[in-house]
Protein backbone atom coordinates (compact mmCIF):
# COMPACT_ATOMS: atom_id res chain seq x y z
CA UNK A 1 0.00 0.00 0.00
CA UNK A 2 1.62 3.59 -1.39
CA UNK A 3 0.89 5.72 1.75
CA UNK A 4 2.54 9.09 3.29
CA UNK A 5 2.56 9.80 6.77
CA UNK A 6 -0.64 11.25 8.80
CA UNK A 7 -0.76 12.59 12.07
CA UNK A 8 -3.60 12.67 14.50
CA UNK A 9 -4.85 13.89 17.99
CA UNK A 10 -6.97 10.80 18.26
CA UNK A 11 -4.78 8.16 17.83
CA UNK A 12 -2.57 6.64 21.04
CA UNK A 13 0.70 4.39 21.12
CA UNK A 14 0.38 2.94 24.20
CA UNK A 15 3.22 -0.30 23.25
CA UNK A 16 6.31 -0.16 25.70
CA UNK A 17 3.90 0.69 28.19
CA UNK A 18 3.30 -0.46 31.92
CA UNK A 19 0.06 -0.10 33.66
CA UNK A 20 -3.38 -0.37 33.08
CA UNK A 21 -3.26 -3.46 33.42
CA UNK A 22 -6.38 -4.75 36.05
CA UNK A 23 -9.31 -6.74 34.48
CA UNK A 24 -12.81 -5.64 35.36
CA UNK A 25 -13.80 -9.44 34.88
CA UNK A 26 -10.74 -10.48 36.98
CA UNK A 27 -7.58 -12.27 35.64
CA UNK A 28 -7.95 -11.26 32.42
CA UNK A 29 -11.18 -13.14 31.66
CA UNK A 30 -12.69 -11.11 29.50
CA UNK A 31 -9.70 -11.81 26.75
CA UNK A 32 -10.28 -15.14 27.46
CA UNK A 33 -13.99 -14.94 26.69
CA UNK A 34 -13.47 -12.90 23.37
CA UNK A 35 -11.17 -15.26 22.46
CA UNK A 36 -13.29 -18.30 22.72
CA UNK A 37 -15.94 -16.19 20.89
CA UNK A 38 -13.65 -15.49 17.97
CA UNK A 39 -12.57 -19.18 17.66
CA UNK A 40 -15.66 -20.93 18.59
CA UNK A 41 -18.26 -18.73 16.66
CA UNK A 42 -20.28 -17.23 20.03
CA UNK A 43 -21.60 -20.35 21.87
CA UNK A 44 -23.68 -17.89 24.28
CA UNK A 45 -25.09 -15.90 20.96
CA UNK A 46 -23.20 -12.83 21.92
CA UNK A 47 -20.75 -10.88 19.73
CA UNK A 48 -17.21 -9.12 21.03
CA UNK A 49 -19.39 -6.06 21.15
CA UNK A 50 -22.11 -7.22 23.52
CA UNK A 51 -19.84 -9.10 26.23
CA UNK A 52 -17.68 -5.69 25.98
CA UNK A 53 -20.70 -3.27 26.58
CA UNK A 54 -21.98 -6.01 29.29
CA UNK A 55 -18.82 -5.04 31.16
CA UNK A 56 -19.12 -0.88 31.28
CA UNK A 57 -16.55 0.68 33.62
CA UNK A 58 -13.47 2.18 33.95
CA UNK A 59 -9.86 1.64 35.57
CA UNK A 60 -7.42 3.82 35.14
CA UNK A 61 -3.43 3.65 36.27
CA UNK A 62 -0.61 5.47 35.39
CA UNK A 63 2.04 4.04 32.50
CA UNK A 64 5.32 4.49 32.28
CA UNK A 65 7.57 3.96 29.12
CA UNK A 66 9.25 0.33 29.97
CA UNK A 67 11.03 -0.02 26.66
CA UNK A 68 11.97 1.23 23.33
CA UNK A 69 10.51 0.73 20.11
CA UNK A 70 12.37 -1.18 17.66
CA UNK A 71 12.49 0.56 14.17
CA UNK A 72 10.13 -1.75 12.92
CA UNK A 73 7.76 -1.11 15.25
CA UNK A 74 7.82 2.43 14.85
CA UNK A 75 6.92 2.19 11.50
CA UNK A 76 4.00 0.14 12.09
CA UNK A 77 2.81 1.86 14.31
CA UNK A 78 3.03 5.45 12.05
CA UNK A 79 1.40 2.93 8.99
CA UNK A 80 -1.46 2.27 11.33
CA UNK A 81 -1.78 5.98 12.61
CA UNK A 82 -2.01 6.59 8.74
CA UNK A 83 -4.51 3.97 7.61
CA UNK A 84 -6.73 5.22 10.95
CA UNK A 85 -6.27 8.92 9.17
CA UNK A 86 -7.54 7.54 5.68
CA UNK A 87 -10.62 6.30 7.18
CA UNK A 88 -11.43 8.86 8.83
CA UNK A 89 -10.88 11.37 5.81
CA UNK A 90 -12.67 9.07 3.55
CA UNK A 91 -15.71 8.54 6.27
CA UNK A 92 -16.39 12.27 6.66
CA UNK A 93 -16.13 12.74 2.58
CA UNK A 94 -19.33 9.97 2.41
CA UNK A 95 -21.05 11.36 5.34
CA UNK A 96 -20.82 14.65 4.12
CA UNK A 97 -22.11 13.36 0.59
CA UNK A 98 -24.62 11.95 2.29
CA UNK A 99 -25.87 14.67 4.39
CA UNK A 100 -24.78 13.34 7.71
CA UNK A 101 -22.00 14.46 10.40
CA UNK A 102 -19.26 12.40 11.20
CA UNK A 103 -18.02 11.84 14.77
CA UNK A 104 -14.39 10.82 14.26
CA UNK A 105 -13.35 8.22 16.45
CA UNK A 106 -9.74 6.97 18.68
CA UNK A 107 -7.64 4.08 18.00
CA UNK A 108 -5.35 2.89 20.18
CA UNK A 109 -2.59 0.33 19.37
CA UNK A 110 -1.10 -2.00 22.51
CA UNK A 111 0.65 -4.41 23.72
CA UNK A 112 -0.66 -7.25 26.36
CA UNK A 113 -3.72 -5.82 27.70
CA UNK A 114 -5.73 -2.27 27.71
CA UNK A 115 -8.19 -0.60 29.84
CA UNK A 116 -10.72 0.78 27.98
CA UNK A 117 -14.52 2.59 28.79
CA UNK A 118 -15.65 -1.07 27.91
CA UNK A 119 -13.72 -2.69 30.22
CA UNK A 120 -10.19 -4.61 30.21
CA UNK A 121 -8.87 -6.27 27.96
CA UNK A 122 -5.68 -8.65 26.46
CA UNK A 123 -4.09 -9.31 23.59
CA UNK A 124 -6.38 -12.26 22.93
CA UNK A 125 -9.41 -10.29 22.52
CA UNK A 126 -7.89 -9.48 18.80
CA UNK A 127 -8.84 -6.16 17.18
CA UNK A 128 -11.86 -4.44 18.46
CA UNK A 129 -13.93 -1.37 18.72
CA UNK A 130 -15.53 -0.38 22.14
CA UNK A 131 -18.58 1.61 21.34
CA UNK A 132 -18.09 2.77 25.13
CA UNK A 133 -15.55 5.74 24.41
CA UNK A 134 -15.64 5.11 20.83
CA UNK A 135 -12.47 3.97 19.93
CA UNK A 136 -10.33 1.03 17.84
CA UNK A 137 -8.24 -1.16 20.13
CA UNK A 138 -5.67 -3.47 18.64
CA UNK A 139 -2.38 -5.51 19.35
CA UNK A 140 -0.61 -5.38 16.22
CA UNK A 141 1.05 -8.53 16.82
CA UNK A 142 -2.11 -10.49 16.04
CA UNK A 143 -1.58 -10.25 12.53
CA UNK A 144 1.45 -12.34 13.02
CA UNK A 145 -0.95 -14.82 14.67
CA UNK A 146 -3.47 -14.27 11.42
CA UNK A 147 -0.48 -15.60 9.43
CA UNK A 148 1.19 -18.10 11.02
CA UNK A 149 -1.85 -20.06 12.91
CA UNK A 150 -4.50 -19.22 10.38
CA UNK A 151 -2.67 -18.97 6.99
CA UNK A 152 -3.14 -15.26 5.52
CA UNK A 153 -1.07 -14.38 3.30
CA UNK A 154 -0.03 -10.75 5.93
CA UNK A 155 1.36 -7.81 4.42
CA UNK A 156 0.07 -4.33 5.22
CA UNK A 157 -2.76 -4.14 3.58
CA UNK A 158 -4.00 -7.41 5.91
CA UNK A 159 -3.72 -4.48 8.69
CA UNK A 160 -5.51 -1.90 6.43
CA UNK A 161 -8.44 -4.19 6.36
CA UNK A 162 -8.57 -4.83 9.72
CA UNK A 163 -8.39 -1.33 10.58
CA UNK A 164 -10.90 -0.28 7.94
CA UNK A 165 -13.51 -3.24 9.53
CA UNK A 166 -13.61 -1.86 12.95
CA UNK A 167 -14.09 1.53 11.43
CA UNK A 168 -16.92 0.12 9.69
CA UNK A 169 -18.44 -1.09 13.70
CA UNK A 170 -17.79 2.73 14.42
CA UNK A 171 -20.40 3.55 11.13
CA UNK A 172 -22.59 1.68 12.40
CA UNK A 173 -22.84 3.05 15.85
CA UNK A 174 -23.06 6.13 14.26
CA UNK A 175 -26.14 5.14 12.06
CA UNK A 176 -27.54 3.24 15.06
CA UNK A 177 -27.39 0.26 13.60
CA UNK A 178 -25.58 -1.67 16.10
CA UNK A 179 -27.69 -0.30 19.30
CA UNK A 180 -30.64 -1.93 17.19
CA UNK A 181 -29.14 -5.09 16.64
CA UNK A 182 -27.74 -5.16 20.28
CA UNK A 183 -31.78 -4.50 21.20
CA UNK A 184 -32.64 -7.31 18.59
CA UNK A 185 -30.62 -9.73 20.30
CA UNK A 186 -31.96 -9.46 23.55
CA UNK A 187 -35.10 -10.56 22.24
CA UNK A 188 -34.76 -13.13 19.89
CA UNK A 189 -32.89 -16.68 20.47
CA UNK A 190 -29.32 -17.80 20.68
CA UNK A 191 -29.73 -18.84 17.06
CA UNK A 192 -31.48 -15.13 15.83
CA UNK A 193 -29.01 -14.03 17.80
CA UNK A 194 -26.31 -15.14 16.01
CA UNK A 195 -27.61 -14.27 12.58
CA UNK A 196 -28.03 -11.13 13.62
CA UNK A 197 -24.41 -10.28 14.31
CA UNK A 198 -23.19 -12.48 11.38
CA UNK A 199 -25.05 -9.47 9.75
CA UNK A 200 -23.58 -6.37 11.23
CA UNK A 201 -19.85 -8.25 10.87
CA UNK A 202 -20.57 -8.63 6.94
CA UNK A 203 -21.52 -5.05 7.02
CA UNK A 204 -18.57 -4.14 8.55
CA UNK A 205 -16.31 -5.60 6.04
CA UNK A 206 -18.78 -4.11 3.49
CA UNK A 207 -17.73 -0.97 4.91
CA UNK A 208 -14.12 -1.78 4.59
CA UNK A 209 -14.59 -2.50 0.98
CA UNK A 210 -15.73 0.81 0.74
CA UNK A 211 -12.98 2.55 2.26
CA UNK A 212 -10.78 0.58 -0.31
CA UNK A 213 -12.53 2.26 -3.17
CA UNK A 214 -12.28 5.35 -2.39
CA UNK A 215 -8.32 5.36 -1.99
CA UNK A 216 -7.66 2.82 -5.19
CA UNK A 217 -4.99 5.40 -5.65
CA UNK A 218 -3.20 4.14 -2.38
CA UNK A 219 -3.50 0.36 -3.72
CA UNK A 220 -0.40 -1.77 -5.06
CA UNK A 221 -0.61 -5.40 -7.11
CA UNK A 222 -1.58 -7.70 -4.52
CA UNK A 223 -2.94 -5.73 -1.87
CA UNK A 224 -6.58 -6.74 -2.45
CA UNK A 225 -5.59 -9.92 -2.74
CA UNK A 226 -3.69 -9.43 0.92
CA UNK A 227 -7.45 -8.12 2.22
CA UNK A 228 -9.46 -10.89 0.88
CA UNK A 229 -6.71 -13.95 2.21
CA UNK A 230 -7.44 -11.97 5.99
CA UNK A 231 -11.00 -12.19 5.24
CA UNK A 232 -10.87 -15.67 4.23
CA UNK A 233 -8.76 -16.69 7.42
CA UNK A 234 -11.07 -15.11 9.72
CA UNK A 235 -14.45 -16.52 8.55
CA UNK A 236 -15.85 -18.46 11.53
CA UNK A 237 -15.70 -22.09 9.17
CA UNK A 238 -12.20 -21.39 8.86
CA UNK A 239 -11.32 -20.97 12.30
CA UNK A 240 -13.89 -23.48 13.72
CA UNK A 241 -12.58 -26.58 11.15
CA UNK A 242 -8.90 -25.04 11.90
CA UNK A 243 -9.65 -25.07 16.01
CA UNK A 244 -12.47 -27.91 16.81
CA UNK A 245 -12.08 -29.95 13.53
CA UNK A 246 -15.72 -29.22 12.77
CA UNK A 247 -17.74 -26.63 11.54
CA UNK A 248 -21.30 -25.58 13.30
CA UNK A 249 -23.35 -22.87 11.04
CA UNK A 250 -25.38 -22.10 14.00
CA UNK A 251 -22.93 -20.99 15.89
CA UNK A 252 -21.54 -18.47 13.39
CA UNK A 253 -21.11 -14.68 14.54
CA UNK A 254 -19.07 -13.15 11.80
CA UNK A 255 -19.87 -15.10 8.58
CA UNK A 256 -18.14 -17.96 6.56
CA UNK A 257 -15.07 -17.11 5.00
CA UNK A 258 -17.12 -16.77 1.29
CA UNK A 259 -18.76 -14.37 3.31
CA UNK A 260 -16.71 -11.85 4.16
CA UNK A 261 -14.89 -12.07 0.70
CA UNK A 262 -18.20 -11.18 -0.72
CA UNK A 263 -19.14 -8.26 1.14
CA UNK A 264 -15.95 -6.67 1.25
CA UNK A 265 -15.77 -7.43 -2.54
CA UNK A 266 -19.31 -5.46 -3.27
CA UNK A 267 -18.08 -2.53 -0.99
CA UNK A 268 -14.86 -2.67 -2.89
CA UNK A 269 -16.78 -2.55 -6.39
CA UNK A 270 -19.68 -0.38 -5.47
CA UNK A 271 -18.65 1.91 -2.97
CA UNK A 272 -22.27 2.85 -2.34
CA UNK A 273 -22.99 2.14 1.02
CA UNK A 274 -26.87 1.83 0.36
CA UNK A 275 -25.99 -1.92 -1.30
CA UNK A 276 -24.29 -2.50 2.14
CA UNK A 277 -27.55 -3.73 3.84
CA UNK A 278 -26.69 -7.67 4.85
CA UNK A 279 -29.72 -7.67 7.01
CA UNK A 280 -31.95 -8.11 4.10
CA UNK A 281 -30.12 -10.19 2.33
CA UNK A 282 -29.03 -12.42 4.46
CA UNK A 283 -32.77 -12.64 6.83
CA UNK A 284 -35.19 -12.60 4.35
């Protein structure tokens, strides 16, 4: 990906940091439970975002700098600082074609655990966006994990996508999507449930595919092909067949990997976001 850097007020480094490091669940349970979620599909019918905004609250402690950045990292971290900027640049061009305000979100990137307005969490919670304080959380060493326990292919645009998906959870709290599905789900059974948040996920990487079309100018040969493998490895019949040895459709919260290749495909082609409505194509 061809990309220059960008600077902003809303985006935190917290790696090489001490502190913050308390789970509201105790012992870092909550990382364990998203991470059961993620590999196991969502046995209790809940997505990330509902066992995160289950566990409101906030800890705070003071961090200290523990160690120094390699160069490596420091790159990565300025790549993801400027992927967050695309988004949001792109996000408030389509709002403001579409006669709506954006609210710009945070990200923060981490290493080992974060407190956040949604609670604690670790490293194995994997990328996610707490719709508490609004803001992106991610360990950027989980897309060595992606690669080397769940075959994508990596590469930065693997991270772009990534970025661009939890951007696309911050859309839809701004549209009020997500508050309605959260309502939805408290109403319907573990199975609804589930199909439910297989449809805002599919939406999200919808919305990633439209981020991706509006900066084609910031693509290189292969880096499509980089988001797609990602979205392939992190389709719940992937990771079930890769973790239990079976695959159970009911179970799904985030869509097979044909899925996800799909929707982020039609954002990527379209980049309308009125063809990004999975609820009515996938419920009807």
């Amino acid at each position: 990906m061809k990309w220059l850097k960008q600077d902003s007020g809303n985006f935190e480094d917290r790696r090489g940091m001490s502190g913050g490091g308390k789970a509201l669940l105790g012992g870092g349970a909550i990382g364990i439970i998203v991470l059961l979620l993620n590999m196991f599909g969502g046995e209790t019918g809940q997505t990330i975002g509902n066992i995160i905004e289950q566990t409101q609250g906030t800890q705070t402690e003071e961090q200290t700098q523990t160690r120094e950045l390699t160069a490596e990292e420091k790159e990565l971290g300025d790549f993801s600082e400027s992927v967050f900027v695309y988004n949001t640049k792109t996000w408030t061009t389509i709002f403001d074609e579409n006669n709506m305000t954006f609210e710009e979100p945070g990200m923060v990137i981490f290493d080992d655990g974060v407190e956040t307005a949604c609670g604690s969490a670790t490293s194995a919670s994997g990328p996610f966006y707490c719709p508490g304080d609004k803001k992106i959380y991610m360990d950027l060493r989980f897309f060595e994990e992606l690669k080397s326990r769940f075959g994508a292919q990596g590469g930065d645009f693997a991270i772009a996508y990534v970025i661009a998906h939890e951007m696309g959870h911050h859309i839809q709290k701004l549209m009020g999507t997500s508050d309605k599905v959260r309502q939805l789900q408290s109403e319907r059974s573990e199975t609804e449930a589930n199909k439910l948040s297989v449809c805002l996920e599919l939406q999200a990487d919808f919305y990633a595919g439209v981020w991706a079309h509006y900066n084609k100018e910031l693509l290189e040969a292969g880096d499509i092909e980089e988001a797609l493998s990602a979205a392939n490895a992190v389709g719940d019949d992937a990771i079930q067949s890769k973790m239990q040895g079976h695959v159970n459709q009911e179970s799904f919260t985030h869509g097979s990997s044909k899925q996800r290749i799909e929707w982020f495909k039609k954002g990527y082609n379209s980049g309308d976001i009125r063809q990004g409505d999975t609820f009515s194509a996938l419920l009807d």
